[in-house]
Structure formats: structure tokens, C-alpha cells
N, C-alpha and C. Protein backbone atom coordinates (compact mmCIF):
# COMPACT_ATOMS: atom_id res chain seq x y z
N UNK A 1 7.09 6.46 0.08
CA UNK A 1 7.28 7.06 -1.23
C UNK A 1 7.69 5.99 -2.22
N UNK A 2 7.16 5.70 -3.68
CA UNK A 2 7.41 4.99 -4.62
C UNK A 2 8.68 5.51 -4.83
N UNK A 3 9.03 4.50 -6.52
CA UNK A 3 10.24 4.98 -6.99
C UNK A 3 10.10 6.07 -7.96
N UNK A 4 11.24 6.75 -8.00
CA UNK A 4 11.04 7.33 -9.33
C UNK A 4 11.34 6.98 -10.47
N UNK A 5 10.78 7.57 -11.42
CA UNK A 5 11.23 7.39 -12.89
C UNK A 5 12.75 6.81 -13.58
N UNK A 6 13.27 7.25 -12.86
CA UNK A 6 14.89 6.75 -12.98
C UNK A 6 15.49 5.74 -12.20
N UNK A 7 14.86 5.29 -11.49
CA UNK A 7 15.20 4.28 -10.40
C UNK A 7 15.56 2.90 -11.13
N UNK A 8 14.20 2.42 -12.26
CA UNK A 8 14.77 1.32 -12.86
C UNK A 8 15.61 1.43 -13.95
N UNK A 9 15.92 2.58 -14.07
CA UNK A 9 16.95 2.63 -15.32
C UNK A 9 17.86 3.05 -14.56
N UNK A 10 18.78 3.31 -13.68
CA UNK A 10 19.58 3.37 -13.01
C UNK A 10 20.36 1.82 -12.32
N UNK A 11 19.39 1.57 -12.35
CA UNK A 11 19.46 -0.25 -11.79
C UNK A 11 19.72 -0.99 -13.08
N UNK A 12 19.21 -0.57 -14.11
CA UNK A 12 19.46 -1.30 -15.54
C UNK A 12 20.58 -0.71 -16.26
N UNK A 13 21.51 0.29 -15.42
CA UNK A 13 22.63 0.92 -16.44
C UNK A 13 23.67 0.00 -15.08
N UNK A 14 23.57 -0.43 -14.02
CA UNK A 14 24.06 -0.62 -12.79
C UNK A 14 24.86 -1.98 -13.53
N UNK A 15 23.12 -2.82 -13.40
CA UNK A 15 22.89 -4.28 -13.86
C UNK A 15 24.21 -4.28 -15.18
N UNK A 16 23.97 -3.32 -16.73
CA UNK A 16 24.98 -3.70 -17.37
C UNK A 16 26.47 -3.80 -17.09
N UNK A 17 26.12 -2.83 -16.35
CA UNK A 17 28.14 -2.40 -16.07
C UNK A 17 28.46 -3.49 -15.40
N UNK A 18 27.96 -3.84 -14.08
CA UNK A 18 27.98 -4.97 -13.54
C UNK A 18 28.75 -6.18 -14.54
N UNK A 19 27.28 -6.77 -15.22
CA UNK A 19 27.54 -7.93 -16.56
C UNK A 19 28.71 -7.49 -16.86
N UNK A 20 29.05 -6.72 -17.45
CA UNK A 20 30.25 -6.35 -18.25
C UNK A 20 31.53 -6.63 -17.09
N UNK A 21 31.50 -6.20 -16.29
CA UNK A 21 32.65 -6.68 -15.04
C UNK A 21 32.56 -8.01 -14.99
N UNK A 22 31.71 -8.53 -14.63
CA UNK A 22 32.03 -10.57 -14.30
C UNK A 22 32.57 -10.65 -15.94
N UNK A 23 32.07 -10.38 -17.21
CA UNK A 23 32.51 -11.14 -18.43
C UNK A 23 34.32 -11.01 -18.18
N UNK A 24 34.91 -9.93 -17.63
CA UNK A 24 36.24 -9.19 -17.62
C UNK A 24 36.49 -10.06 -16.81
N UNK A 25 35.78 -10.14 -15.31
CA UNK A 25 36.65 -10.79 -14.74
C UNK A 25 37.08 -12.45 -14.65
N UNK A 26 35.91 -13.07 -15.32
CA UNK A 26 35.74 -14.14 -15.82
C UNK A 26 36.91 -14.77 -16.83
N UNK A 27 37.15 -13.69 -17.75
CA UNK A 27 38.25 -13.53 -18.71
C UNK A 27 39.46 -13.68 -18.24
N UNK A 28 39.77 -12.23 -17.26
CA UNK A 28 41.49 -12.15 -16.91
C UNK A 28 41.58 -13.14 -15.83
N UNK A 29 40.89 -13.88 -15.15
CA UNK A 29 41.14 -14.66 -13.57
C UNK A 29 40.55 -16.24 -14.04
N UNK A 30 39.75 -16.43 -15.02
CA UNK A 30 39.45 -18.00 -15.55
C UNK A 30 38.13 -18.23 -14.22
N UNK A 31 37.30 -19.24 -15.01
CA UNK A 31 36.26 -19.73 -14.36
C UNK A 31 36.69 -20.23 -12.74
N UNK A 32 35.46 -19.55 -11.97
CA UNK A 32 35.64 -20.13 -10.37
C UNK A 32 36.38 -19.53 -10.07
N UNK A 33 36.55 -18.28 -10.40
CA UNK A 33 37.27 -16.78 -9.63
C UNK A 33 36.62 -16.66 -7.94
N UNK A 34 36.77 -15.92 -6.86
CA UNK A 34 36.07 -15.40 -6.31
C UNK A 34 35.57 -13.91 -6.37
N UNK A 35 36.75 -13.27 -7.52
CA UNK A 35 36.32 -12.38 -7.97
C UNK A 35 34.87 -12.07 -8.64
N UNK A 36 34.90 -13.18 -9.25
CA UNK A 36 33.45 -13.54 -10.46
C UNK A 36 32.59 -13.71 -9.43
N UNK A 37 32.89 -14.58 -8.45
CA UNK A 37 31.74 -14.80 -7.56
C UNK A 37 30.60 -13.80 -6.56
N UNK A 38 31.85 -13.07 -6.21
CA UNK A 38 31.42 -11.51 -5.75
C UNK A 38 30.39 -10.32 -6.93
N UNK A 39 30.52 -10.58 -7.88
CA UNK A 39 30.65 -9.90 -8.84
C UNK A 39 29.21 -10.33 -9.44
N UNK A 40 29.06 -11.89 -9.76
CA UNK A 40 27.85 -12.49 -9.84
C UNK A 40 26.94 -12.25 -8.37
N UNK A 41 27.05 -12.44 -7.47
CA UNK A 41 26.60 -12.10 -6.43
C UNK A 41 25.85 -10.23 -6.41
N UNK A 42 26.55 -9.42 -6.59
CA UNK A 42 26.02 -8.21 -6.50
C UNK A 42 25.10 -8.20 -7.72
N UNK A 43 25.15 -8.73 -8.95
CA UNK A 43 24.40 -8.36 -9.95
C UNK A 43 22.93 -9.45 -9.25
N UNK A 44 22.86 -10.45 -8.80
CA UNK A 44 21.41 -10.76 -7.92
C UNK A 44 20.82 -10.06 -7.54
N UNK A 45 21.74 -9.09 -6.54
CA UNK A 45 21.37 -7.86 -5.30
C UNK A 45 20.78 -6.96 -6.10
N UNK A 46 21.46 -6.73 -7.63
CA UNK A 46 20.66 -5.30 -7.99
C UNK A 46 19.51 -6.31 -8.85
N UNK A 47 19.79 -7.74 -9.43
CA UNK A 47 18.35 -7.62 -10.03
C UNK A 47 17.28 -7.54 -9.35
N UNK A 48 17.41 -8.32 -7.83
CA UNK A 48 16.66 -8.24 -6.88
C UNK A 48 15.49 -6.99 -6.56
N UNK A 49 16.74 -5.58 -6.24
CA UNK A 49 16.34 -4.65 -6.37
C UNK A 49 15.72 -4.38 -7.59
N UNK A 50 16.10 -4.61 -8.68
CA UNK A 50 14.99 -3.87 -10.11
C UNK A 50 14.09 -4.93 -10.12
N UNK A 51 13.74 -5.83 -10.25
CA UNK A 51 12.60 -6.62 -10.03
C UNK A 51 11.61 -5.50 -9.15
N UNK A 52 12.25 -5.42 -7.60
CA UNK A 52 10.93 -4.59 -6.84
C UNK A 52 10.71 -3.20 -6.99
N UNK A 53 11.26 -2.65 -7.67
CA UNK A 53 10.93 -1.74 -8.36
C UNK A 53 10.28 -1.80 -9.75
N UNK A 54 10.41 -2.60 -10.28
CA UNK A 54 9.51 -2.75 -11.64
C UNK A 54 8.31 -2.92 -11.11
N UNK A 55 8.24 -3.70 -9.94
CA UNK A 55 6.55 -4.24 -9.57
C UNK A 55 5.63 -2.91 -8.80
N UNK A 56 6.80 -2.10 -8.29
CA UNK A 56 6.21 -0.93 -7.39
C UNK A 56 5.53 0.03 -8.94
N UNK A 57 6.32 -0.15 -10.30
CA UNK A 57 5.89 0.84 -10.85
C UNK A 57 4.69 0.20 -11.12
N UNK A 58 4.80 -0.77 -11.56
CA UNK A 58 3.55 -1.79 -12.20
C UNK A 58 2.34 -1.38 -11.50
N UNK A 59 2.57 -1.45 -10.19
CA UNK A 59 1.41 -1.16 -9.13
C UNK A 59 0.54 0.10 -9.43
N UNK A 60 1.87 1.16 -9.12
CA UNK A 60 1.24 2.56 -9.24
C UNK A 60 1.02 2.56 -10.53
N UNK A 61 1.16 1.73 -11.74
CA UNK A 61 0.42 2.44 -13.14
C UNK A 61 -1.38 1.21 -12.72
N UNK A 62 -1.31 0.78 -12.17
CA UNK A 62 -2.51 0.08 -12.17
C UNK A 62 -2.66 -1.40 -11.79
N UNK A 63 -1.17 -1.94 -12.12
CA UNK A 63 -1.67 -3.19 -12.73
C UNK A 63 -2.39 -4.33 -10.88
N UNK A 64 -2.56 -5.19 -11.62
CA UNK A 64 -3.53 -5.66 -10.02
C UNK A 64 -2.23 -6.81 -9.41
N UNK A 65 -2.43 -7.05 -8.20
CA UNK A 65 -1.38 -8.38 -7.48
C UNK A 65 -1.97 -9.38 -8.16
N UNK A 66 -3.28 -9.99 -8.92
CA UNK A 66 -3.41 -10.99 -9.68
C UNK A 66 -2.52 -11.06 -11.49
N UNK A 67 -2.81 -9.79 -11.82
CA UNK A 67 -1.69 -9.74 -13.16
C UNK A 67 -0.35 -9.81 -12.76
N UNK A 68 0.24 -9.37 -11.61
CA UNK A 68 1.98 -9.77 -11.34
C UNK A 68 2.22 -11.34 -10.98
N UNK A 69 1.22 -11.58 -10.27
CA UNK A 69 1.13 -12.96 -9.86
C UNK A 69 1.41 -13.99 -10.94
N UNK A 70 0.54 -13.80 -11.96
CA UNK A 70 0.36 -14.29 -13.25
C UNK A 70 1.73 -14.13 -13.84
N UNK A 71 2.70 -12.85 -13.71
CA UNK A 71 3.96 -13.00 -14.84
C UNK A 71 4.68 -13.24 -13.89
N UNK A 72 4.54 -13.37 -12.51
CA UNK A 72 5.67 -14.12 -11.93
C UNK A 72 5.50 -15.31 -11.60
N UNK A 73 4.54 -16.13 -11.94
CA UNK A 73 4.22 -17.56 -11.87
C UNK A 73 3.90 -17.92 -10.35
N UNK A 74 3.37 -17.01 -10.21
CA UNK A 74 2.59 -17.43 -8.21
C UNK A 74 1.71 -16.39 -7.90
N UNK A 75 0.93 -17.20 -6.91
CA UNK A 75 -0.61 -16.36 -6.71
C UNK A 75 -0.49 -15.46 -6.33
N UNK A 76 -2.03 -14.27 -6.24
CA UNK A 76 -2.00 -13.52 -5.71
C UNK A 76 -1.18 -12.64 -4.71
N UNK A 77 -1.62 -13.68 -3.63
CA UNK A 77 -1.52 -13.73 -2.42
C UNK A 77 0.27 -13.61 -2.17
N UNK A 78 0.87 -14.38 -3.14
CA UNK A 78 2.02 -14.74 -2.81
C UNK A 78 2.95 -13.53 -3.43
N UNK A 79 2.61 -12.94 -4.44
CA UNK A 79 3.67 -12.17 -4.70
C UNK A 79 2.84 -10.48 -4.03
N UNK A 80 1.86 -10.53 -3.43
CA UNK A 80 1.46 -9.27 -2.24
C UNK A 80 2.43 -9.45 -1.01
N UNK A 81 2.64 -10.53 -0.45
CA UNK A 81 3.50 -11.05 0.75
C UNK A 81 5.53 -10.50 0.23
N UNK A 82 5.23 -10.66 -1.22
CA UNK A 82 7.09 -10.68 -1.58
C UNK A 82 6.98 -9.30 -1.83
N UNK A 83 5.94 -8.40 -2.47
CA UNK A 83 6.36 -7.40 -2.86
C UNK A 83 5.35 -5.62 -2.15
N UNK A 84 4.16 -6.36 -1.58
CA UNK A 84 3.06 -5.15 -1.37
C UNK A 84 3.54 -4.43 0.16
N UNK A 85 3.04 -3.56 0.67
CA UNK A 85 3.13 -2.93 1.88
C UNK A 85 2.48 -2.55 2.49
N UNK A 86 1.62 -4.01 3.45
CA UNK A 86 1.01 -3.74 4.11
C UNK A 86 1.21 -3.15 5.48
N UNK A 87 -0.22 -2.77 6.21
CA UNK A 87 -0.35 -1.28 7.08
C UNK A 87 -0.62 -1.84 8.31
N UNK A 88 0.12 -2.28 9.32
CA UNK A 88 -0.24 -2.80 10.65
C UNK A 88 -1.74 -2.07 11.09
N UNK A 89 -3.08 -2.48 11.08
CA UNK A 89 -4.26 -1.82 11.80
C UNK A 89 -3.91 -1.13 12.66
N UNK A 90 -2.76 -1.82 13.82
CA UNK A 90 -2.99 -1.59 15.29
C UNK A 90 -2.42 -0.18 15.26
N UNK A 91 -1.40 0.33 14.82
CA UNK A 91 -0.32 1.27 14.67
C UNK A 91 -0.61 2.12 13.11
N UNK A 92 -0.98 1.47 12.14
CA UNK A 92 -0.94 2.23 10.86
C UNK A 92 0.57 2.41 10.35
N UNK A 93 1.26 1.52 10.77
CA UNK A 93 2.80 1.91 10.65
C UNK A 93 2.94 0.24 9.12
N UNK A 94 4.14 1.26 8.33
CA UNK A 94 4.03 -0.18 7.42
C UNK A 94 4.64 -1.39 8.16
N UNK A 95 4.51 -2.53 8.18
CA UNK A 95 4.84 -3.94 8.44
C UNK A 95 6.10 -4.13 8.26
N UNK A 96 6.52 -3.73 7.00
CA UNK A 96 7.60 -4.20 6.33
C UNK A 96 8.77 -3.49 7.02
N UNK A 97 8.65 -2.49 7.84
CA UNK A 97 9.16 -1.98 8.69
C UNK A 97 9.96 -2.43 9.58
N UNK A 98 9.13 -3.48 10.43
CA UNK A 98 9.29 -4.24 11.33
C UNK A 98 9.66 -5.65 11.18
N UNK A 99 10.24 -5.93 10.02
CA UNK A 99 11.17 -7.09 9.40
C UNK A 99 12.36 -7.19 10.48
N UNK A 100 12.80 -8.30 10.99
CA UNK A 100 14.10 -8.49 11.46
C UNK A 100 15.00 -8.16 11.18
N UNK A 101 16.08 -7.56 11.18
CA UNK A 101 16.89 -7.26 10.47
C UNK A 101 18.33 -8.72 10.27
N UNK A 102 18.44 -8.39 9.06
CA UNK A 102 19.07 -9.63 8.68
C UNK A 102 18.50 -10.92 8.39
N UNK A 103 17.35 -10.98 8.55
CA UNK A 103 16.67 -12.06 8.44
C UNK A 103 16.67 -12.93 7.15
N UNK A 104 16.72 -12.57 6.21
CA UNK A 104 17.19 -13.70 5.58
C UNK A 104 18.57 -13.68 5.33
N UNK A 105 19.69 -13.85 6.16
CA UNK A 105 20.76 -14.26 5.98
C UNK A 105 20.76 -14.88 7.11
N UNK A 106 20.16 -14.38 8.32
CA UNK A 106 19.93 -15.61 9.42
C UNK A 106 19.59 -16.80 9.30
N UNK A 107 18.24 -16.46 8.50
CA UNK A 107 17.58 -18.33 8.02
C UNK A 107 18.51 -18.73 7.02
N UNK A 108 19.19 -18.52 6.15
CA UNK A 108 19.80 -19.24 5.07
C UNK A 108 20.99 -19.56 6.06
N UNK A 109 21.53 -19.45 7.06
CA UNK A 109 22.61 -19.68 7.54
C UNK A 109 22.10 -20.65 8.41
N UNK A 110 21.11 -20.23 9.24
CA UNK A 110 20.63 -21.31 9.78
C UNK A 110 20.32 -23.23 9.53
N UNK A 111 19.60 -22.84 8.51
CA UNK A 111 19.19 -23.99 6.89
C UNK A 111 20.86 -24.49 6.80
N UNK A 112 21.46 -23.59 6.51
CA UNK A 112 22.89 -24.50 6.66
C UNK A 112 23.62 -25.26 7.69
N UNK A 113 23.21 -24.78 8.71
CA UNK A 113 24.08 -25.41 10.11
C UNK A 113 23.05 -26.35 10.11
N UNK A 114 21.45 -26.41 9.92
CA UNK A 114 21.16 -27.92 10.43
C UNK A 114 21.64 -28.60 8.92
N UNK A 115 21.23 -28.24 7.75
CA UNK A 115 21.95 -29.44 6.70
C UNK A 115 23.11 -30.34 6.82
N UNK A 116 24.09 -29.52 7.73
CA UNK A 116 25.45 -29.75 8.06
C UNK A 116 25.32 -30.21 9.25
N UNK A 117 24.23 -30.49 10.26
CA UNK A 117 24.11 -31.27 10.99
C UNK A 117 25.05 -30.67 12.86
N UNK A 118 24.94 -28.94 13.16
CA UNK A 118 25.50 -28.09 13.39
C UNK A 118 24.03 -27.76 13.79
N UNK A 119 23.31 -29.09 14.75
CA UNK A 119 22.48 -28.61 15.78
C UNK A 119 22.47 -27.13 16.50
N UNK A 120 23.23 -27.44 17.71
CA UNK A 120 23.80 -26.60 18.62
C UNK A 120 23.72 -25.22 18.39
N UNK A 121 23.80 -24.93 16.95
CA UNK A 121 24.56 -23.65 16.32
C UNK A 121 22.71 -23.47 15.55
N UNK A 122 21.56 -24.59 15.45
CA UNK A 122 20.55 -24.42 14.95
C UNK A 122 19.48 -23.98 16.11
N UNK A 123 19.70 -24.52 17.09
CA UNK A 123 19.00 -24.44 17.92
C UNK A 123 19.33 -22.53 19.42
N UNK A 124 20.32 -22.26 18.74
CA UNK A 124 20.98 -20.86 19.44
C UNK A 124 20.10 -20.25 19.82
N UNK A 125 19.32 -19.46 18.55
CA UNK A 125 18.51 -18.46 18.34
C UNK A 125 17.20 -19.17 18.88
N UNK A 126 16.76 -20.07 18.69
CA UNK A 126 15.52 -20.86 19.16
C UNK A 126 14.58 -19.81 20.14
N UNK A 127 13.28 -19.70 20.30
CA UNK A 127 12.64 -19.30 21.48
C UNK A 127 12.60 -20.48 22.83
N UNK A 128 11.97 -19.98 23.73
CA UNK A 128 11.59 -20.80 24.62
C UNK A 128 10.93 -21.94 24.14
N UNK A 129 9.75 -21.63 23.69
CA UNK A 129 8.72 -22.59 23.05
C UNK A 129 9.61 -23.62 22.14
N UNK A 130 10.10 -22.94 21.35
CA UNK A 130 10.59 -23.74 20.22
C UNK A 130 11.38 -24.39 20.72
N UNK A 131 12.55 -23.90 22.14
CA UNK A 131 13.33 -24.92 22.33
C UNK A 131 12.60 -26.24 23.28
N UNK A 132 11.08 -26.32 23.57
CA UNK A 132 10.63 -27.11 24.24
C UNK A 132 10.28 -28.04 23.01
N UNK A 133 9.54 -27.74 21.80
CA UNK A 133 9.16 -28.46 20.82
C UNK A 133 10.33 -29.20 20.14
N UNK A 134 11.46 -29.01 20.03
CA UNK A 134 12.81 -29.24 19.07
C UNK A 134 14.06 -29.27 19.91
N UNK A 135 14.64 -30.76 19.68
CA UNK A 135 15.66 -30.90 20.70
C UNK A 135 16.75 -30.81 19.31
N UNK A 136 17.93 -31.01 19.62
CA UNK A 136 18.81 -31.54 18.75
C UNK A 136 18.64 -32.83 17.95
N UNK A 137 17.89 -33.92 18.78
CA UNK A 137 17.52 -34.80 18.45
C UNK A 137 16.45 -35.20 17.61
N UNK A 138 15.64 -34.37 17.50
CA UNK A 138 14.60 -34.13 16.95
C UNK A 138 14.76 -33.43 15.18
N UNK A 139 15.52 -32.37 15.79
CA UNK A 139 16.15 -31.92 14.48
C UNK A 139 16.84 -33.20 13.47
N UNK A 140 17.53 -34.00 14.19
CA UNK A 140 18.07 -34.86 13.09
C UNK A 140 17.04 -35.60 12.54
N UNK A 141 16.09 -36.07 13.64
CA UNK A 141 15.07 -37.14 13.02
C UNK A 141 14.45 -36.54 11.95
N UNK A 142 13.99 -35.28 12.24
CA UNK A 142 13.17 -34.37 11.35
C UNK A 142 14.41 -34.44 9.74
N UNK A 143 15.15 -34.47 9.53
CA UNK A 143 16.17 -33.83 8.33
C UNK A 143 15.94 -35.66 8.43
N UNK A 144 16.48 -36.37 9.05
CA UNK A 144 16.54 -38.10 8.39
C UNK A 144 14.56 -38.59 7.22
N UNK A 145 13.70 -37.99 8.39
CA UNK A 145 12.45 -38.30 7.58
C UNK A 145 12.16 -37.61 5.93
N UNK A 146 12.98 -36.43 6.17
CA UNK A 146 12.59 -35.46 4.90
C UNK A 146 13.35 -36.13 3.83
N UNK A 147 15.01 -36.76 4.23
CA UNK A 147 15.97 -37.15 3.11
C UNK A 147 14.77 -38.82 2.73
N UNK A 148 14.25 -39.09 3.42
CA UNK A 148 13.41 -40.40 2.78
C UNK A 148 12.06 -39.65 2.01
N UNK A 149 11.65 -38.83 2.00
CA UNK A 149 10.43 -38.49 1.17
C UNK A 149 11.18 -37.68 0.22
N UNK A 150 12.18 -37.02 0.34
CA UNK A 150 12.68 -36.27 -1.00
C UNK A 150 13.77 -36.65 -1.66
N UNK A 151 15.14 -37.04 -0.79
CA UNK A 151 16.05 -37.76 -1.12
C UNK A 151 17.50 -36.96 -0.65
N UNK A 152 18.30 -36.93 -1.44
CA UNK A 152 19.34 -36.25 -0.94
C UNK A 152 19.38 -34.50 -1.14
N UNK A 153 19.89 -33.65 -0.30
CA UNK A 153 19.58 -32.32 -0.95
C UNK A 153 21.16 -31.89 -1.64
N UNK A 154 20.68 -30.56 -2.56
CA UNK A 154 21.35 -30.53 -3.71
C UNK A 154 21.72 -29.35 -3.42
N UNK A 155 20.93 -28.55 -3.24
CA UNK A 155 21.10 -27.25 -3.36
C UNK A 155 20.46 -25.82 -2.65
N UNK A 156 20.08 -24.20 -2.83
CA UNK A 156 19.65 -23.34 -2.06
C UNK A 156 19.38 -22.37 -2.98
N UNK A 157 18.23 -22.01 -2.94
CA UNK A 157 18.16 -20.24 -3.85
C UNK A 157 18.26 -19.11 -3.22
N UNK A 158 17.73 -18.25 -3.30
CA UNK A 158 17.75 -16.81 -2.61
C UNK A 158 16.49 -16.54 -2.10
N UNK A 159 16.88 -16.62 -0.74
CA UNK A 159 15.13 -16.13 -0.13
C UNK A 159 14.80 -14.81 0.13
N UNK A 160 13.61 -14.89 0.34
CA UNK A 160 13.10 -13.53 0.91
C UNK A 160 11.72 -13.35 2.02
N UNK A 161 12.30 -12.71 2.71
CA UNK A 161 11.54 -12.07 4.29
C UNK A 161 9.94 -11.32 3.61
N UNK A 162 9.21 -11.65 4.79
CA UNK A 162 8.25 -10.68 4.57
C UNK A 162 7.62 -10.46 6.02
N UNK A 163 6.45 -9.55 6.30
CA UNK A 163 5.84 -9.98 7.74
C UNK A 163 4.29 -10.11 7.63
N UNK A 164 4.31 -10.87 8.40
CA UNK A 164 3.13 -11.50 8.98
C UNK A 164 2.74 -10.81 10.82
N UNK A 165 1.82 -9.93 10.62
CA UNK A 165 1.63 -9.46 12.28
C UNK A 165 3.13 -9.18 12.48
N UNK A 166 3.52 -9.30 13.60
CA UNK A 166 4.46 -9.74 14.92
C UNK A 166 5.93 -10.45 14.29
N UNK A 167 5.22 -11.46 13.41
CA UNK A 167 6.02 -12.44 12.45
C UNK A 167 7.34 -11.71 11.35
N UNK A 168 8.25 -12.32 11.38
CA UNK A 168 9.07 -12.17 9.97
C UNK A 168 9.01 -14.03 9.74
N UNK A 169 8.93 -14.14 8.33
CA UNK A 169 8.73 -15.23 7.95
C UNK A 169 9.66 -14.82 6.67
N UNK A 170 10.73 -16.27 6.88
CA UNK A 170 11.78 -15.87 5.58
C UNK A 170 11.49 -17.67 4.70
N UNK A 171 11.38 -17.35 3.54
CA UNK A 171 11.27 -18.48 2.85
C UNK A 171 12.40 -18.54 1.54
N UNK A 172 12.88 -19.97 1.65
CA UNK A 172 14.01 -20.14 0.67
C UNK A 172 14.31 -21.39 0.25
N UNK A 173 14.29 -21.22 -1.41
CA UNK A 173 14.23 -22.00 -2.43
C UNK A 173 14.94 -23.53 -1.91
N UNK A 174 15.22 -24.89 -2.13
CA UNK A 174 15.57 -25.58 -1.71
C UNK A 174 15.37 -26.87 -2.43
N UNK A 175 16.24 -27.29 -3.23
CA UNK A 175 16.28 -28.06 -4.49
C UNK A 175 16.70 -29.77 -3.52
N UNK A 176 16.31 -30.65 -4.18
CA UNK A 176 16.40 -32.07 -3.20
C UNK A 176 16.39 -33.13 -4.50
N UNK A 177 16.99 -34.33 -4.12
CA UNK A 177 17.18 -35.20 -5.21
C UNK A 177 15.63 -35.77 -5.93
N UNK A 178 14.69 -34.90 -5.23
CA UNK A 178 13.23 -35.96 -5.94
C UNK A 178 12.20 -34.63 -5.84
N UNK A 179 12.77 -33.84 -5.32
CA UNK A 179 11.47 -32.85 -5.51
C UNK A 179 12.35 -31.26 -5.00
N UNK A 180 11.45 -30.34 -5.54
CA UNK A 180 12.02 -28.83 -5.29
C UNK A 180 11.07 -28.64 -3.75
N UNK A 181 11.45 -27.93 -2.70
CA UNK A 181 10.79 -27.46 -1.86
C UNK A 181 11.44 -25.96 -0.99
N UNK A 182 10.69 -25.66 0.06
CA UNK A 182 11.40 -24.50 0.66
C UNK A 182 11.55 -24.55 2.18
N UNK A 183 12.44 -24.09 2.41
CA UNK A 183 12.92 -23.90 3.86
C UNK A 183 11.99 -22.56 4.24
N UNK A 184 11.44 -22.59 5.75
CA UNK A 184 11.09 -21.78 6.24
C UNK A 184 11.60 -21.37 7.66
N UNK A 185 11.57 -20.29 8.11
CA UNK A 185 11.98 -20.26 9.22
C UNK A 185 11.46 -18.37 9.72
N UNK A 186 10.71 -18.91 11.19
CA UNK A 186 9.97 -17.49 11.45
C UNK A 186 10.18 -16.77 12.66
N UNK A 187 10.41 -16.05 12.74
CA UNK A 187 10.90 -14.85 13.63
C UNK A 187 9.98 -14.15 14.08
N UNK A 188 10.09 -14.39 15.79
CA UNK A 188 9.45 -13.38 16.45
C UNK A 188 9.69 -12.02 16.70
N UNK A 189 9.25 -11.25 17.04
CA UNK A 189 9.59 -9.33 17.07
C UNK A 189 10.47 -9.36 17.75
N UNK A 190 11.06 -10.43 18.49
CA UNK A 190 12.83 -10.51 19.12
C UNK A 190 13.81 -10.56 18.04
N UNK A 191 13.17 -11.15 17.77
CA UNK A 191 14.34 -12.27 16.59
C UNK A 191 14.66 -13.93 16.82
N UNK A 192 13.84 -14.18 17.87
CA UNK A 192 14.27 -15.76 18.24
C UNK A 192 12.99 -16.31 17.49
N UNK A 193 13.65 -17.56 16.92
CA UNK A 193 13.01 -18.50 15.90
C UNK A 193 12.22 -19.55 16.54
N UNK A 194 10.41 -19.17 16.02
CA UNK A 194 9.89 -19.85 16.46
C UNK A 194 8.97 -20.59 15.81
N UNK A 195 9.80 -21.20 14.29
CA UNK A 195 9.09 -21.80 13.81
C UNK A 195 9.98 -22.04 12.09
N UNK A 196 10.36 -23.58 12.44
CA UNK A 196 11.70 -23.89 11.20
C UNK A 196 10.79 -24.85 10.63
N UNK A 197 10.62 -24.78 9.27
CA UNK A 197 10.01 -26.45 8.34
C UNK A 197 11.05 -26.12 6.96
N UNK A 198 10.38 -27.28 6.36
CA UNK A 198 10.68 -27.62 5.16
C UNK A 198 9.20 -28.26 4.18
N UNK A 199 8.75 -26.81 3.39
CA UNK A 199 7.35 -27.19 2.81
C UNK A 199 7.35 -27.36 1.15
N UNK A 200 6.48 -27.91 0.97
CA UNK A 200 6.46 -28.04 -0.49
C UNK A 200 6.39 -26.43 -1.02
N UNK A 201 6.34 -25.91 -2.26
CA UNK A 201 6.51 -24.69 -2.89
C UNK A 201 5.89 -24.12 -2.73
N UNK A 202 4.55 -23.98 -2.94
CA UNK A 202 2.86 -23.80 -3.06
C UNK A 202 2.60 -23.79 -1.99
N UNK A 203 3.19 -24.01 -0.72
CA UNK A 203 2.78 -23.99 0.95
C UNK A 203 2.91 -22.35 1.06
N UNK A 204 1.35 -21.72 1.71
CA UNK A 204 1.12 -20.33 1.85
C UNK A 204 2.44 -20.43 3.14
């Protein structure tokens, strides 16, 4: 079932009240609250949410995955994967269904323990396979080659899950001293990770 009519204006009366709380709390507690931080944090969560609801309405009034693509500055293809709902053939059941749960707070946590060099704690979840392809050692070499083609890293955005078959594939923003790129990291219908990079933006 789509949204209804009130859904994004409910999210947009949410969104203000919200704003209006961080300006307050920003005010009575001074910059670098954790109050503010919490506070900035949930207003993501709901733009998050009204974003995919604006696109669900967009859809059902007509508009095509090449016109959203276009106002969200990425292809087709790419904002069908962030936002459409596709229909497993095998089952007819939606895909999006069968997302990992938690999955992108797994990979962003993950992305952190190897940045931080917290192998051990990267390699946990690993599959079989993956733990044959990727030692600890490997992991570092891999993060030493990337800091020479990009440079030092800076920073992290907010990712987001989608599925592929079998797959959850979570991708997240990833800012570096010489170039922007993204962390990936993909999940089998277990949940063990069988498949971590670091790709340029534009990588399907």
C-alpha cells in the first residue's frame, strides 16, 4: 500500500517541530549539545522518511525513475534500487522485504571498526568465503592502498540498504582527502558479509 495524502504533511509538520526543538536546544545547552545531536539526528530520520514518500507519491502521480533520477542527481537505475519495489519472480513477494535487518547500521559500524583498524571486530560477521578471500592482513593492505590513491579519510554520510536477489547491499557516502567515494558492504540472506569495497560514486 502507498502513502496517503497526509503522510507527507505529517512528516513536514514532524520535520518543523523537530527544527524548532534543536534551534531551543541549541540555545538553552550552547553548540555541541548531545541534546542537539540527538535532535539533529531524528530530523535526518524523518527527512529520510519524507524524501521516500515524496518519491512514492511522485511515482503513483506518474512521474518516471528517469525524471526522479534527474532531480536527485543519479541515474535511473540508481534511485529504482534506493527507492522502487521490486517483486522477487521466484516468490512474487516484494524484495525489499527481505532486507537484513539492521543493515545499514551494521555496515556503517563495520566501515568503522576497519577505519579504526578493529580487524577482528571487521572480519566477525564475515562468511566462509569471505573469510578465505580477506585476512586481517589483507584488510590493512587493502585500507593502506586506498589511503595512497585517495589520501587520508575525513568523513561518513548516511547510507542506505537495498536488495539485490538473495543480496542486501548497503552503500555509504565516504568523503577522503582527494576524492568523495562509497563504502560498500553486502549481505547474504544470513546476514554474513560477503562482500566489503570502497568504490568510486557512480559504481552501480
Amino acid at each position: 500500500m502507498g502513502p496517503s495524502r497526509d503522510d507527507l504533511g505529517q512528516l513536514a509538520d514532524r520535520l518543523g517541530a523537530k527544527a524548532r526543538e534543536l534551534a531551543v536546544a541549541r540555545y538553552q545547552t550552547g553548540a555541541g549539545s548531545s541534546g542537539a545531536v540527538r535532535t539533529a539526528s531524528e530530523i535526518a530520520a524523518l527527512a529520510a522518511a519524507a524524501l521516500r514518500v515524496a518519491v512514492e507519491e511522485a511515482r503513483s502521480a506518474g512521474r518516471t525513475w528517469q525524471e526522479l533520477g534527474d532531480v536527485l542527481g543519479v541515474t535511473r537505475q540508481a534511485a529504482f534500487q534506493r527507492f522502487g519495489h521490486p517483486v522477487d519472480p521466484r516468490t512474487g513477494e516484494l524484495m525489499s522485504d527481505a532486507i537484513v535487518p539492521g543493515a545499514t547500521e551494521r555496515a556503517t559500524q563495520l566501515l568503522i571498526d576497519w577505519i579504526e583498524g578493529s580487524y577482528d571486530r571487521v572480519t566477525a560477521d564475515f562468511s566462509q568465503v569471505m573469510s578465505e578471500k580477506m585476512s586481517a592482513d589483507g584488510l590493512a593492505d587493502a585500507w593502506a592502498q586506498l589511503a595512497g590513491l585517495v589520501g587520508r579519510y575525513e568523513r561518513m554520510g548516511e547510507g542506505s540498504a537495498r536488495q539485490a536477489g538473495d543480496l542486501t547491499i548497503v552503500d555509504i557516502p565516504m568523503s577522503f582527502e582527494a576524492s568523495e567515494m562509497k563504502g560498500r558492504v553486502v549481505y547474504d540472506k544470513d546476514g554474513r558479509v560477503t562482500g566489503l569495497f570502497v568504490l568510486r560514486p557512480d559504481a552501480l
